[in-house]
Protein backbone atom coordinates (compact mmCIF):
# COMPACT_ATOMS: atom_id res chain seq x y z
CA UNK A 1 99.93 76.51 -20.57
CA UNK A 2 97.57 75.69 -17.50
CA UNK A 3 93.92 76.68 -17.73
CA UNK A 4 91.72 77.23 -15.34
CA UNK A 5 87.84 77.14 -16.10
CA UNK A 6 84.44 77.87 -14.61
CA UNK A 7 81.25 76.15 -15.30
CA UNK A 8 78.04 77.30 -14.25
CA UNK A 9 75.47 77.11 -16.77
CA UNK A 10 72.90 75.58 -14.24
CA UNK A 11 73.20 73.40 -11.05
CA UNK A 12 76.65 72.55 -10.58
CA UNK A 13 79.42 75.47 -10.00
CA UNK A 14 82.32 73.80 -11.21
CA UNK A 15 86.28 74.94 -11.47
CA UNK A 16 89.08 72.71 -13.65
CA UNK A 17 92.33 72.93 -14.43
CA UNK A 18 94.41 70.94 -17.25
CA UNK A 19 97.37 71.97 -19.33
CA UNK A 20 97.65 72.57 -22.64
CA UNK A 21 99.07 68.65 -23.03
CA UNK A 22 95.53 67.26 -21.65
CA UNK A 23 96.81 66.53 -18.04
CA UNK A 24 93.58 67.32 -15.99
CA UNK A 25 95.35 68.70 -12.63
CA UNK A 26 92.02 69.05 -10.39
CA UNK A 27 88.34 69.19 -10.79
CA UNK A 28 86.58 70.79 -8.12
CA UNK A 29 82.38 71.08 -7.79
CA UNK A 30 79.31 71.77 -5.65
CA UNK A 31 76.00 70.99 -7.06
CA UNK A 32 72.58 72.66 -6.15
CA UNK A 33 70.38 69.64 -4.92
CA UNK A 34 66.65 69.45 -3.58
CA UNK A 35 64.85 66.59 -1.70
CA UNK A 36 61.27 67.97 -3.56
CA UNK A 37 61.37 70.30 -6.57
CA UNK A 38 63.42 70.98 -9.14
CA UNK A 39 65.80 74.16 -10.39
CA UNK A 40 65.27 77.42 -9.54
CA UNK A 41 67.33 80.33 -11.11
CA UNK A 42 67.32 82.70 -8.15
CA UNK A 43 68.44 79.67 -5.92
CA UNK A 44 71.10 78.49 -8.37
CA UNK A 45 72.74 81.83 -8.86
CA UNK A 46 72.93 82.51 -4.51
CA UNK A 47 74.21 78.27 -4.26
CA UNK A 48 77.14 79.40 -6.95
CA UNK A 49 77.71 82.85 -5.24
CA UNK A 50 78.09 80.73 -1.21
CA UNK A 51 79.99 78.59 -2.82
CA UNK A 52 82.50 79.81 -5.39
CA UNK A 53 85.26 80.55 -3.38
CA UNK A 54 85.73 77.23 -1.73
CA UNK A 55 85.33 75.39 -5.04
CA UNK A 56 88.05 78.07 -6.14
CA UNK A 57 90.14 76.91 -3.23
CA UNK A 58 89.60 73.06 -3.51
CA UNK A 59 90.52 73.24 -7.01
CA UNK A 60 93.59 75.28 -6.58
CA UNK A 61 94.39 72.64 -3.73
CA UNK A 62 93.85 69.62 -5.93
CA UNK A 63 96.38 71.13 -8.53
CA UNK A 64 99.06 72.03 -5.91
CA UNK A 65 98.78 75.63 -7.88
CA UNK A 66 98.34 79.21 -6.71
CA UNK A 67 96.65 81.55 -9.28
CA UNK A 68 99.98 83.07 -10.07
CA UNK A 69 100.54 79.89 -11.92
CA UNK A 70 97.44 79.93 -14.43
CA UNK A 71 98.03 81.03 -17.72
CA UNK A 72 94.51 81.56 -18.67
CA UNK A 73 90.96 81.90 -16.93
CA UNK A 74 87.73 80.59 -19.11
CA UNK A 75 84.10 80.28 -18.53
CA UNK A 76 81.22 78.66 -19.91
CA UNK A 77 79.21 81.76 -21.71
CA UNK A 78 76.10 79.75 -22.68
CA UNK A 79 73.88 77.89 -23.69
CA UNK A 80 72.56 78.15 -19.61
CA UNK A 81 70.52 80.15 -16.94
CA UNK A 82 71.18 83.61 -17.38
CA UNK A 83 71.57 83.92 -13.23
CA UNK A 84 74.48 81.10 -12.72
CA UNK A 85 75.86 81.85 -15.87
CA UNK A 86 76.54 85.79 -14.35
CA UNK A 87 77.83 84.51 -11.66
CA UNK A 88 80.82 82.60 -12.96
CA UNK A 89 81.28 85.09 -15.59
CA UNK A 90 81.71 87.55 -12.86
CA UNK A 91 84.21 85.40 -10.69
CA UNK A 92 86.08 84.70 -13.88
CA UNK A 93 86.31 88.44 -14.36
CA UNK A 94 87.81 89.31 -10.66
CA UNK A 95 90.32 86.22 -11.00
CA UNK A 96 91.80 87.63 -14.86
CA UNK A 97 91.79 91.14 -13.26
CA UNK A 98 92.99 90.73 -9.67
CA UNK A 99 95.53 88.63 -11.35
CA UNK A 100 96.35 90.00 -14.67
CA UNK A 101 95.69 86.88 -16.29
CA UNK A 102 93.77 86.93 -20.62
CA UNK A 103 90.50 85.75 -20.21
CA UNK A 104 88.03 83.82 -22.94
CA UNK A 105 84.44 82.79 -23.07
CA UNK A 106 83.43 79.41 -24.46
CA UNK A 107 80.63 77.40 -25.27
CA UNK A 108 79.08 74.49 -22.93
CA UNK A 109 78.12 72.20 -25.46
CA UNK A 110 81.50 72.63 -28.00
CA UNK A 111 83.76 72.01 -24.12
CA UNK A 112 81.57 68.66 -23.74
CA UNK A 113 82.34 67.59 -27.22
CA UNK A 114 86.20 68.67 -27.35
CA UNK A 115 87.20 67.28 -23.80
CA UNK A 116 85.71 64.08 -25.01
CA UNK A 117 87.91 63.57 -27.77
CA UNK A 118 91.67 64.84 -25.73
CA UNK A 119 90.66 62.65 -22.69
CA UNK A 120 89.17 59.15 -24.88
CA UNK A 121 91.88 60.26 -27.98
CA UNK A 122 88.90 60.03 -30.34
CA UNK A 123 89.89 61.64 -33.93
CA UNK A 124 86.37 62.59 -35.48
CA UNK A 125 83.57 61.68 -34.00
CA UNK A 126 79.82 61.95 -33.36
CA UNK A 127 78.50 63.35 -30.12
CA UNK A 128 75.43 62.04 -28.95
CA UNK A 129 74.95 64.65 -25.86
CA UNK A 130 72.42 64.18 -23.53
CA UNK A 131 72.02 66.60 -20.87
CA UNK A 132 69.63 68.46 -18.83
CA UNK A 133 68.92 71.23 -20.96
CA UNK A 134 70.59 70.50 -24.02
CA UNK A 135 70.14 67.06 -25.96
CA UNK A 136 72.15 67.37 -29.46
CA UNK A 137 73.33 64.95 -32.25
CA UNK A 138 76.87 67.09 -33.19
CA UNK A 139 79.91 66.05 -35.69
CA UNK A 140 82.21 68.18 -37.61
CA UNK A 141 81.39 69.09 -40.65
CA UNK A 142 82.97 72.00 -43.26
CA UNK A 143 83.96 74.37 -40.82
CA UNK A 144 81.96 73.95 -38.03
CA UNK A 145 80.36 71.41 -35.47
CA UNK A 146 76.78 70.54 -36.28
CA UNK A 147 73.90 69.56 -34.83
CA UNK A 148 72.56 66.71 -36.88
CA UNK A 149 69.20 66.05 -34.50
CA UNK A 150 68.26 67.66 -31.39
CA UNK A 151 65.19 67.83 -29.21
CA UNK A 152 62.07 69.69 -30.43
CA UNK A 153 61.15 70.56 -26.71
CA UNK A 154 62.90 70.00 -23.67
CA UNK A 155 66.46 68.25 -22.62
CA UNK A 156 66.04 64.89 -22.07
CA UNK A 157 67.79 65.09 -18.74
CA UNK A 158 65.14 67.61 -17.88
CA UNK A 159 62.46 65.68 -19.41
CA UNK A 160 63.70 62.58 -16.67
CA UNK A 161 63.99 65.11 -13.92
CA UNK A 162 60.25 66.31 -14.24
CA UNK A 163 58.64 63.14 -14.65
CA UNK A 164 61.05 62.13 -11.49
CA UNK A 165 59.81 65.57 -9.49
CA UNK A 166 56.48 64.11 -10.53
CA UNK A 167 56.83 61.21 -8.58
CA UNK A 168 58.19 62.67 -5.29
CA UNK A 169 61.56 61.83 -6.13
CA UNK A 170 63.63 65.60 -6.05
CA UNK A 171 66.70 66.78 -8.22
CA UNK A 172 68.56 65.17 -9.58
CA UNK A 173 66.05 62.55 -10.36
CA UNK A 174 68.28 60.73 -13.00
CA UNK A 175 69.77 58.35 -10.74
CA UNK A 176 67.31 57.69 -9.14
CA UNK A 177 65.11 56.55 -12.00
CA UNK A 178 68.15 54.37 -13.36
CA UNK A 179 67.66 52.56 -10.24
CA UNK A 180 64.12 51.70 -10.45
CA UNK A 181 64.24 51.31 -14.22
CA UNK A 182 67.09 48.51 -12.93
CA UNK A 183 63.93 46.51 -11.22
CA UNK A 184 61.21 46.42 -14.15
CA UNK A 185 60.51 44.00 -15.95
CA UNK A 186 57.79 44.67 -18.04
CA UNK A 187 57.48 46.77 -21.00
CA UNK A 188 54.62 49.63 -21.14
CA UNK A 189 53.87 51.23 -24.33
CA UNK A 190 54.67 54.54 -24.66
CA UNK A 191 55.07 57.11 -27.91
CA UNK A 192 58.35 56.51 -29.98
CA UNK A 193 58.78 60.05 -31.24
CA UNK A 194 61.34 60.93 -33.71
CA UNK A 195 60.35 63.16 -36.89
CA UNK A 196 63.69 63.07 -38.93
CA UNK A 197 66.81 63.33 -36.71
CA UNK A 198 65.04 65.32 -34.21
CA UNK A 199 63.26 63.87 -31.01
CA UNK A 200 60.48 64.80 -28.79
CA UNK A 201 59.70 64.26 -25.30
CA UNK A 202 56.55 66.24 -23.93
CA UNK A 203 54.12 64.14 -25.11
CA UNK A 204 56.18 60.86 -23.46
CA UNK A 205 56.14 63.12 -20.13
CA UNK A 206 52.28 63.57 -20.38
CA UNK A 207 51.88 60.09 -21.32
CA UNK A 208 53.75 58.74 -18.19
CA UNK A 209 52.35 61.24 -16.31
CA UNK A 210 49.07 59.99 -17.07
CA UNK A 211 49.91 56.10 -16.50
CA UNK A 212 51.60 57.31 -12.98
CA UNK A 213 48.03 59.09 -11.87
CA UNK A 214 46.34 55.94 -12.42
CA UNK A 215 48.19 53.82 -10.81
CA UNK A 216 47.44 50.83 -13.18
CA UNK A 217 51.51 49.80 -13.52
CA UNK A 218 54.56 49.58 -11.03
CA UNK A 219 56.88 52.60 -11.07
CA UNK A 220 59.57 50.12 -11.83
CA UNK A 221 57.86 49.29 -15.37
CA UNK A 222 57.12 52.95 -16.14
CA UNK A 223 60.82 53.93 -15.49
CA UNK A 224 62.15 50.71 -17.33
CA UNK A 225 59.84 51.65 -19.93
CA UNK A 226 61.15 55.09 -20.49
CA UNK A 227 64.62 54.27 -20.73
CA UNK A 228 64.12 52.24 -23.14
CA UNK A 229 61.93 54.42 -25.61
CA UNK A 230 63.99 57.15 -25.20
CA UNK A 231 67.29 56.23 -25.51
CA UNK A 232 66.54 54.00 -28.50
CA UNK A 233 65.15 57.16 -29.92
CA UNK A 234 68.18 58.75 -29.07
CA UNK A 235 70.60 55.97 -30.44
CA UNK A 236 68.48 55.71 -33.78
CA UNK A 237 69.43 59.24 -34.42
CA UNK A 238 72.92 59.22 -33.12
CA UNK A 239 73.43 55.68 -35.40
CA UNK A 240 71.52 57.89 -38.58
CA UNK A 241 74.31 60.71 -38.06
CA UNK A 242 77.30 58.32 -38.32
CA UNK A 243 75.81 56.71 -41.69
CA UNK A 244 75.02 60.16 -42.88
CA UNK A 245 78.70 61.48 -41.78
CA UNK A 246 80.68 58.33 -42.68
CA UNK A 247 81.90 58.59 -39.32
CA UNK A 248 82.99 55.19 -37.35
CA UNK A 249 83.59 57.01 -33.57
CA UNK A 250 80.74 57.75 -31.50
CA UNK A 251 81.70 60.25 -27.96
CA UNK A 252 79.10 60.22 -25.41
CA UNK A 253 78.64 63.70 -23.20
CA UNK A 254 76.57 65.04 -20.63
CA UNK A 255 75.16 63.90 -17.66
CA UNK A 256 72.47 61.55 -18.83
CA UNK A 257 75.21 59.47 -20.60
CA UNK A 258 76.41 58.75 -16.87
CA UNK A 259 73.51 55.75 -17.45
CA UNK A 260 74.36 52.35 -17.62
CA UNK A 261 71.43 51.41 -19.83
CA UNK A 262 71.93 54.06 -22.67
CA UNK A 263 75.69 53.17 -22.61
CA UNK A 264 75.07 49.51 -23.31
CA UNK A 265 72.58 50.50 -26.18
CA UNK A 266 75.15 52.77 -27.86
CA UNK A 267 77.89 49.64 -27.38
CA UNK A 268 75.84 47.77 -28.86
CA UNK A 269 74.83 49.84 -31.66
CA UNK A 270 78.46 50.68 -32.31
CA UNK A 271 79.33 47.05 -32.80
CA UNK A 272 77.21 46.25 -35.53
CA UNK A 273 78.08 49.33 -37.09
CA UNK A 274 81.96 48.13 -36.51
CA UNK A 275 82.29 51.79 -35.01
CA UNK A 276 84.29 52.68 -31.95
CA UNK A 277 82.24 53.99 -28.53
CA UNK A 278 84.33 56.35 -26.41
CA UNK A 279 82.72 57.15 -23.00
CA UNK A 280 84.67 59.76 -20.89
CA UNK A 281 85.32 59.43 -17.06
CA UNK A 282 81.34 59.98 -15.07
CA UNK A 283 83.11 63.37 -14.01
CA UNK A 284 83.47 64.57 -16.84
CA UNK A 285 79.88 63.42 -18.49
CA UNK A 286 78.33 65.81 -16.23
CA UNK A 287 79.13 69.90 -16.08
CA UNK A 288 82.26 70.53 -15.10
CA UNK A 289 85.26 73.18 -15.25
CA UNK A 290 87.83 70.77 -16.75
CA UNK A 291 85.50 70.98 -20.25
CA UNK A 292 85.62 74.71 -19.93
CA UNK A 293 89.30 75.05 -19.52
CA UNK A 294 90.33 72.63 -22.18
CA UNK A 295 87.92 74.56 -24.61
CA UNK A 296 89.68 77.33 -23.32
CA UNK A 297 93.29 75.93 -24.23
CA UNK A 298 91.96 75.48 -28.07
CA UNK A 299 90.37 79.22 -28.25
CA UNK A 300 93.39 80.89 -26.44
CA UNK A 301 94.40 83.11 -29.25
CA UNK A 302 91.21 84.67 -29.43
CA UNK A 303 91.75 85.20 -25.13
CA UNK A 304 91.65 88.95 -23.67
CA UNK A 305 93.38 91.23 -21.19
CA UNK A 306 90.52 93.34 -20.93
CA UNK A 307 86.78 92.48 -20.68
CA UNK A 308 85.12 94.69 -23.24
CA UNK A 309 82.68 92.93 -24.56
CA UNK A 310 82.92 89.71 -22.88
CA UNK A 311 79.46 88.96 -22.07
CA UNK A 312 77.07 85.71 -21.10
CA UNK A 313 75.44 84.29 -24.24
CA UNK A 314 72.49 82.47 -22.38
CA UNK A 315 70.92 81.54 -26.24
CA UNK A 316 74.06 80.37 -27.90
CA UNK A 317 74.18 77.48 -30.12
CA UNK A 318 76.35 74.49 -31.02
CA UNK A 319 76.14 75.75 -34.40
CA UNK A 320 77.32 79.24 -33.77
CA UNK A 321 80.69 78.79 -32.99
CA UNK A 322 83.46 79.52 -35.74
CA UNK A 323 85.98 76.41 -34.90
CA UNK A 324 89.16 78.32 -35.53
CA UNK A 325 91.51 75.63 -33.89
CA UNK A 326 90.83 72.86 -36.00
């Protein structure tokens, strides 16, 4: 079986393809970017609309495929922006009817968890995802994938983004703040906040914001000094759910584990725990179509010729999903 899925739960319209053996045959994007700002949701849904056609192509030129060779179409129903997530619900709608091809509806978070495990051959891991929007603590457990901690208030990939808007830096501000967090050298405190397994960030962004406006430290210190308060929060909680789980694997997912920094805190973490770290390719950390069509492969039974009642589920949760293919 070949898949072919579309992502487009917020900036990046994506389109993969992979077989029903793992074998990811292309991976095709176009992200939304800004030099000030951040994410609008108009301006996200018209990017995706100008440019799902040539990511369609691209893909279907990576893969030496036409779409009389897919077996199944999928796209990410949620959690996301209502906009983007219409619009590749809609283009995965004309491609299953044009072509005749069942069509199923999956879940962004679930497709970052299960891609990690075909493509690193994990067996039963933790997730520690860390994304834009979404910033979960998931594992399997009786029946379902749970979240074990998440974040109280915003993504911590968002929460980085703002504080990086803040600054004059644009979107994606990630990167950018890896890079100057690469040339501190001085720690500034800054509030450690996690209340159980779940973390906080808003109060971190107004502290920063705070020690930014008064122009007492170097930016360098202040971004050094937020990677490392909030990805020790996040690797405390991660570390919590593999002693409360029993489990030894740990898979890192979304685009905020693309850093350097919070991968060499989970290594290290994972050694003294005597657990295994599995980190999947950068392209497939951040939102993709290959995570959509392997979720895809796993729910094909439930897939459909028609489209009644296949809908965008912009509020979905990890915790929502009935894991049938286990």
């Amino acid at each position: 079986m070949i898949s072919l899925g579309i992502e487009s739960t917020a900036h990046t319209f994506g389109i993969g393809i992979i077989t029903d053996k793992g074998k990811v045959l292309a991976n095709a994007t176009d992200s939304f970017k800004t030099k000030k700002g951040g994410l609008i949701p108009n301006e996200l849904g018209w990017h995706h609309e100008k440019v799902k056609d040539t990511v369609l192509k691209n893909a279907l030129e990576q893969a030496k495929l036409e779409l009389k060779d897919i077996d199944l179409v999928t796209f990410s129903q949620g959690p996301g922006i209502p906009f983007p997530l219409h619009v590749g619900m809609k283009f995965a709608k004309e491609i299953s009817s044009k072509n005749k091809i069942p069509i199923v509806g999956v879940n962004h978070c679930v497709a970052h968890l299960e891609v990690g495990k075909v493509l690193t051959k994990a067996k039963d891991p933790v997730l520690l995802y860390t994304s834009g929007a979404n910033t979960q603590i998931i594992a399997y457990e009786a029946g379902k994938y749970r979240i074990f901690g998440e974040t109280l208030d915003q993504g911590i990939g968002n929460f980085i983004d703002v504080f990086a808007r803040y600054m004059g830096l644009g979107f994606p501000g990630g990167p950018k703040i890896e890079i100057l967090a690469a040339k501190g050298k001085n720690y500034i405190e800054l509030p450690y906040v996690v209340k159980g397994m779940d973390v906080s960030f808003s109060g971190i962004l107004t502290n920063l914001k705070r020690k930014f406006d008064s122009k007492e430290h170097k930016v360098e210190d202040l971004c050094y000094s937020l990677q490392e308060t909030v990805f020790a929060m996040m690797v405390e909680v991660a570390e919590r759910a593999m002693a409360h789980t029993g489990k030894k694997e740990l898979v890192l997912g979304g685009g905020v584990a693309c850093n350097k920094r919070l991968r060499e805190m989970c290594k290290i973490m994972c050694k003294e725990r005597k657990a295994k770290l599995f980190v999947p390719e950068n392209q497939f950390l951040v939102d993709n179509g290959v995570n959509i069509a392997w979720l895809g492969i796993l729910m094909g039974k439930i897939a459909k010729r028609n489209h009644k009642g296949i809908d965008i589920k912009p509020y979905e949760r990890t915790d929502d999903i009935k894991v049938m293919w286990k």
